[in-house]
Structures are given as C-alpha cells and as structure tokens.
Protein backbone atom coordinates (compact mmCIF):
# COMPACT_ATOMS: atom_id res chain seq x y z
CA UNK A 1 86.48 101.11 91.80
CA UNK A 2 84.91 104.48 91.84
CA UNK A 3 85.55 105.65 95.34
CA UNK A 4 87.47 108.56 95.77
CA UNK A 5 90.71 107.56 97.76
CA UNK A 6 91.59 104.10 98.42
CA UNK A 7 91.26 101.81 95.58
CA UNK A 8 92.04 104.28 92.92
CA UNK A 9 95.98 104.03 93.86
CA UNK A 10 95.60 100.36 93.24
CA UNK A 11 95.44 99.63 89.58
CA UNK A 12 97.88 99.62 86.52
CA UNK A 13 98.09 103.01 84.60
CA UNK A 14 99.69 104.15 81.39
CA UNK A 15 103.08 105.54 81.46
CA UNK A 16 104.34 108.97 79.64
CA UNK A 17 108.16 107.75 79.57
CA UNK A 18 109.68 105.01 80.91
CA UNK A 19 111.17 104.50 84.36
CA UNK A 20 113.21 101.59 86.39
CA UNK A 21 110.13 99.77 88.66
CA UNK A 22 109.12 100.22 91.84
CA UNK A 23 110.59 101.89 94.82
CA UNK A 24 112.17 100.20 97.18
CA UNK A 25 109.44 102.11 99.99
CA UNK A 26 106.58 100.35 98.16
CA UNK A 27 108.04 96.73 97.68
CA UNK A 28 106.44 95.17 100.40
CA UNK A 29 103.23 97.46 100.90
CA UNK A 30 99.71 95.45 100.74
CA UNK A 31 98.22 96.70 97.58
CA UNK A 32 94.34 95.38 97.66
CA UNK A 33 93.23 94.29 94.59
CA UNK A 34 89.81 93.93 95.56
CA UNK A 35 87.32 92.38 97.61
CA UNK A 36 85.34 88.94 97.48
CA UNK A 37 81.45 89.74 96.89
CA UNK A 38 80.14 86.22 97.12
CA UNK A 39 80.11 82.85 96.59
CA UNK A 40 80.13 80.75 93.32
CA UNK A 41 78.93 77.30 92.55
CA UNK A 42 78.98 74.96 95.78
CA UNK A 43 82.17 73.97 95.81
CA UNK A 44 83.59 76.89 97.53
CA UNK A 45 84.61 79.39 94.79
CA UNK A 46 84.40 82.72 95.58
CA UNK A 47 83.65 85.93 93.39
CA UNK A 48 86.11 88.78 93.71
CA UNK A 49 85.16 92.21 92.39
CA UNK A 50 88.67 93.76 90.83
CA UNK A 51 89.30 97.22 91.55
CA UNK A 52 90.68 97.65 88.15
CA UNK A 53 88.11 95.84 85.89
CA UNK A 54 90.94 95.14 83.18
CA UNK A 55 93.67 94.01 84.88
CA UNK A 56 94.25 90.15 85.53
CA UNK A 57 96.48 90.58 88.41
CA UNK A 58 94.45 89.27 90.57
CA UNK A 59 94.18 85.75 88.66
CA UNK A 60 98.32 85.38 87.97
CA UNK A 61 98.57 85.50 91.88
CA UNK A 62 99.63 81.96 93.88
CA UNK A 63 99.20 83.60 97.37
CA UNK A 64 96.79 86.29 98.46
CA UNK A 65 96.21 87.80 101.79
CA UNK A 66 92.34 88.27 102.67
CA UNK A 67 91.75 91.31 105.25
CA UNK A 68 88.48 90.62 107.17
CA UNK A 69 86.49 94.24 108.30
CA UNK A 70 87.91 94.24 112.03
CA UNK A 71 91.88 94.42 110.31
CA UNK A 72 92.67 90.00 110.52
CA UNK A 73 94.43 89.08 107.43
CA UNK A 74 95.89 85.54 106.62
CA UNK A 75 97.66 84.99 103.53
CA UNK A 76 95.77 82.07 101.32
CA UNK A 77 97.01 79.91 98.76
CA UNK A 78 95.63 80.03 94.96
CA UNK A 79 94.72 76.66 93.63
CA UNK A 80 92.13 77.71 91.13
CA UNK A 81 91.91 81.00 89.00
CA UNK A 82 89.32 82.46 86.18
CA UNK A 83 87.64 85.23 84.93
CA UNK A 84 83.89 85.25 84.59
CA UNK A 85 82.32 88.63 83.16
CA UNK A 86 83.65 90.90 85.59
CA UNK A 87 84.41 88.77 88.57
CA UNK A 88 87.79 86.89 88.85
CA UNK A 89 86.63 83.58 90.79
CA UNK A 90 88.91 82.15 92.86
CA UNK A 91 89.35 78.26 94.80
CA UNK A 92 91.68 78.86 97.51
CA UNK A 93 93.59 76.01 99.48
CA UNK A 94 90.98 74.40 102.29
CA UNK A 95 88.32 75.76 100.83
CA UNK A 96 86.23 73.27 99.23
CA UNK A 97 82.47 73.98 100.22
CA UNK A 98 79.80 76.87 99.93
CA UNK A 99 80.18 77.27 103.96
CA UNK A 100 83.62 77.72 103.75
CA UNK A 101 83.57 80.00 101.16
CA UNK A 102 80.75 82.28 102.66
CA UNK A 103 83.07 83.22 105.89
CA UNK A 104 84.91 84.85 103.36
CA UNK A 105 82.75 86.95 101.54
CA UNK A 106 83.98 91.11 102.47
CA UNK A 107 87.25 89.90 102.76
CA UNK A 108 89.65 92.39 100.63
CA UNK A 109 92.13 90.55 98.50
CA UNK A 110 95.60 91.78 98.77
CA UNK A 111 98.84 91.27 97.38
CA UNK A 112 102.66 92.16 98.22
CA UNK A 113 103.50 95.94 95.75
CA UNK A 114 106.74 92.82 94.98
CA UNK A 115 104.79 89.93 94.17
CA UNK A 116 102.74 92.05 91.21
CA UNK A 117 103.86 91.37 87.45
CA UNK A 118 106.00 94.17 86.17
CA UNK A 119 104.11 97.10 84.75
CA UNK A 120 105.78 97.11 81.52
CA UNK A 121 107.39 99.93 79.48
CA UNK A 122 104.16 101.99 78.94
CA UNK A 123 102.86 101.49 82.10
CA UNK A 124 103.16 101.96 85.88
CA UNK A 125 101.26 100.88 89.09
CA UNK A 126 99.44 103.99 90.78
CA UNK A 127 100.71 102.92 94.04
CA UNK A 128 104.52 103.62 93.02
CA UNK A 129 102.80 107.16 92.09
CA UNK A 130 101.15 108.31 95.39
CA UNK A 131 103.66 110.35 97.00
CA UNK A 132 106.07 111.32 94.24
CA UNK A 133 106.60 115.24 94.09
CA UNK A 134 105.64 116.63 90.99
CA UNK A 135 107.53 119.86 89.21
CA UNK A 136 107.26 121.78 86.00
CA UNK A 137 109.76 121.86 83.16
CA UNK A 138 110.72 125.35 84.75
CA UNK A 139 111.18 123.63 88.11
CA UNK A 140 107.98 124.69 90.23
CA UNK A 141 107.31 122.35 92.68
CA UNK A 142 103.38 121.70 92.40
CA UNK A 143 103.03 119.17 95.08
CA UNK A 144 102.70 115.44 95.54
CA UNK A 145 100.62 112.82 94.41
CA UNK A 146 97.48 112.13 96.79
CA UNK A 147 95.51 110.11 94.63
CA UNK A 148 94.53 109.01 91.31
CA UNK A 149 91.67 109.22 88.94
CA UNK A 150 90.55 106.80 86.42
CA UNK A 151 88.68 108.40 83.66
CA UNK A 152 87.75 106.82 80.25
CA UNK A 153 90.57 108.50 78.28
CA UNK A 154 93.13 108.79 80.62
CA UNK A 155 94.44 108.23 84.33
CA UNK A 156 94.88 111.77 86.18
CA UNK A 157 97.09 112.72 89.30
CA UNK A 158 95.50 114.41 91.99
CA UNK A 159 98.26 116.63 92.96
CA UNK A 160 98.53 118.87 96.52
CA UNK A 161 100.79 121.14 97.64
CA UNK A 162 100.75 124.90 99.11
CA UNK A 163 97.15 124.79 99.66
CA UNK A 164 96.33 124.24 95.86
CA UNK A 165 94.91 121.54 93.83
CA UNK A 166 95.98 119.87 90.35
CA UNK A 167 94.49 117.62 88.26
CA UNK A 168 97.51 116.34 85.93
CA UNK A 169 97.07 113.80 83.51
CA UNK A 170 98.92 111.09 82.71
CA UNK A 171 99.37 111.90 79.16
CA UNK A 172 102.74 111.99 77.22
CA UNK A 173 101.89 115.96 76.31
CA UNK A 174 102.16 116.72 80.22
CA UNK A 175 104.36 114.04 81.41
CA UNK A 176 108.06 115.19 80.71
CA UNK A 177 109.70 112.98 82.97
CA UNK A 178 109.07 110.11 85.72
CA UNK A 179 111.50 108.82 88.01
CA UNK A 180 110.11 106.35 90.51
CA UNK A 181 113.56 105.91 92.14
CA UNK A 182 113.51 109.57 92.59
CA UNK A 183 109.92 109.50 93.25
CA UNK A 184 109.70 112.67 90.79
CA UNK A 185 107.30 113.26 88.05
CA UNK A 186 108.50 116.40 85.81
CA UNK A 187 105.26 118.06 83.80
CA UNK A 188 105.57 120.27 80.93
CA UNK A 189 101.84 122.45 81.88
CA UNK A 190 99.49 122.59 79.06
CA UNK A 191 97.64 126.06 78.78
CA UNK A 192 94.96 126.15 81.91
CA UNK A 193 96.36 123.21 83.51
CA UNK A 194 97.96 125.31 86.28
CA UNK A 195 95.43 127.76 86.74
CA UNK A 196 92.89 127.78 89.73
C-alpha cells in the first residue's frame, strides 16, 4: 500500500463536504483492490493483501476480476469471504484445492469503480479524485489531482499543474468545496500551503 502511484488512488478516504458519487468517467474503471500473496489451508483459499488495510471492500464483493502479470484477467465468482489479521481470504468458484489456488497467487484483485459500496457522506473513493482540477477560494487554478497519499492523520492530494507541486490535504480546514460531477475540488490555502 505504500508505493508511490498506483495503489494509493485505490482506497476509501475521508471527505471535507459532501458530494453526489462517482463520475460517470470512473463507473466502469478496474479499481484493484489488491493482490493475492498466497495460499491458505488446502482447500484452495487464497490470501489477498488489501491495498487499504481497513477497508472490507474486498470481502462484500460477489465477482472479482484477477489480472495475471502478462495483462489476462478473468472475472471470478466469490463463494467464500473473511478477514484474517490483515489478509482478506477468499474461496472463489472452481477453486477447491491448494493447486488450484497456487496458479493464482500475483494475481491483482480488481473490481468495477460501480460495483464498490457507496463511500458514504464523509467519505470518497481516491479514484473519483485523480484528475479533478483543484482551485482556491480566490479562484487560482493549482492543478489536478495525480495521486494520493495516505498518512496516519490524514489523506493528502498530490496536486500538479504549471510546473509546481502541492501537497493538499484532505482536511475540512482546506477543503472548501468538492464536486465530483464537476470533477472540482475548491481549497481555502492554509498559511505555507501554497508556497514552494
């Protein structure tokens, strides 16, 4: 979950003030959820690592789709979900021995952005976030979302534009506004924030 730029757009963040759901763009975008690290037991369970360590998403899921490392994904049915420390172990459909279950292991476990549970009112899915332009209260445009950050405290945008860099958290002190139909995020910039 700590690599810089792919999985960190994957998981659940808190939200400033509230906004409709996801944009149509991102409805039917693969968001990977993780990736299957091994084998449990001998009756083909598999361990998948989460991205996001918290979330259950993974386990309220009746399809996935499992991307093998040269790009082949099939989409797999559920039949058997649970957490166990911080795996989320997983029986899928014709998968019933330790052989089976091996072949899968490096697989990442993906999901339709449409088949996720909603966020909430205090939260949002990083992956509606990557790409939204971001502005100040005095209507500067800053940039877009590239990626996100998970820190203890609090998720942070990485925002781009003009050859400059921003680190914007996603607290309700910065976050003015968010719009995910709009795909704008309005910040009110806390002293130092904007400086380089």
């Amino acid at each position: 979950m700590r690599s810089p730029s792919q999985r960190r757009h994957m998981v659940s963040a808190r939200r400033a003030s509230p906004s409709s759901g996801a944009s149509s763009a991102s409805a039917g975008r693969l968001i990977e959820l993780g990736r299957i690290v091994n084998t449990h037991g001998i009756r083909g369970e598999v361990r998948v690592l989460p991205h996001n360590r918290d979330s259950a998403a993974v386990l309220g899921c009746e399809t996935l789709v499992l991307t093998r490392s040269d790009g082949a994904s099939e989409a797999r049915r559920v039949v058997a979900s649970r957490r166990h420390k911080q795996f989320a172990l997983l029986q899928f459909d014709g998968v019933s021995s330790r052989a089976a279950a091996e072949a899968l292991v490096g697989c990442a476990v993906s999901v339709r952005r449409d088949q996720l549970p909603p966020a909430g009112p205090a939260a949002v899915y990083h992956v509606d976030l990557i790409g939204c332009s971001v502005r100040t209260t005095a209507g500067a445009l800053l940039g877009a979302v590239q990626e996100m950050i998970v820190t203890g405290s609090n998720d942070v945008c990485v925002v781009r534009g003009a050859g400059r860099e921003y680190l914007v958290p996603l607290i309700a002190d910065v976050v003015a506004a968010l719009d995910l139909d709009a795909r704008t995020i309005t910040v009110h910039p806390l002293p130092g924030l904007l400086e380089a």
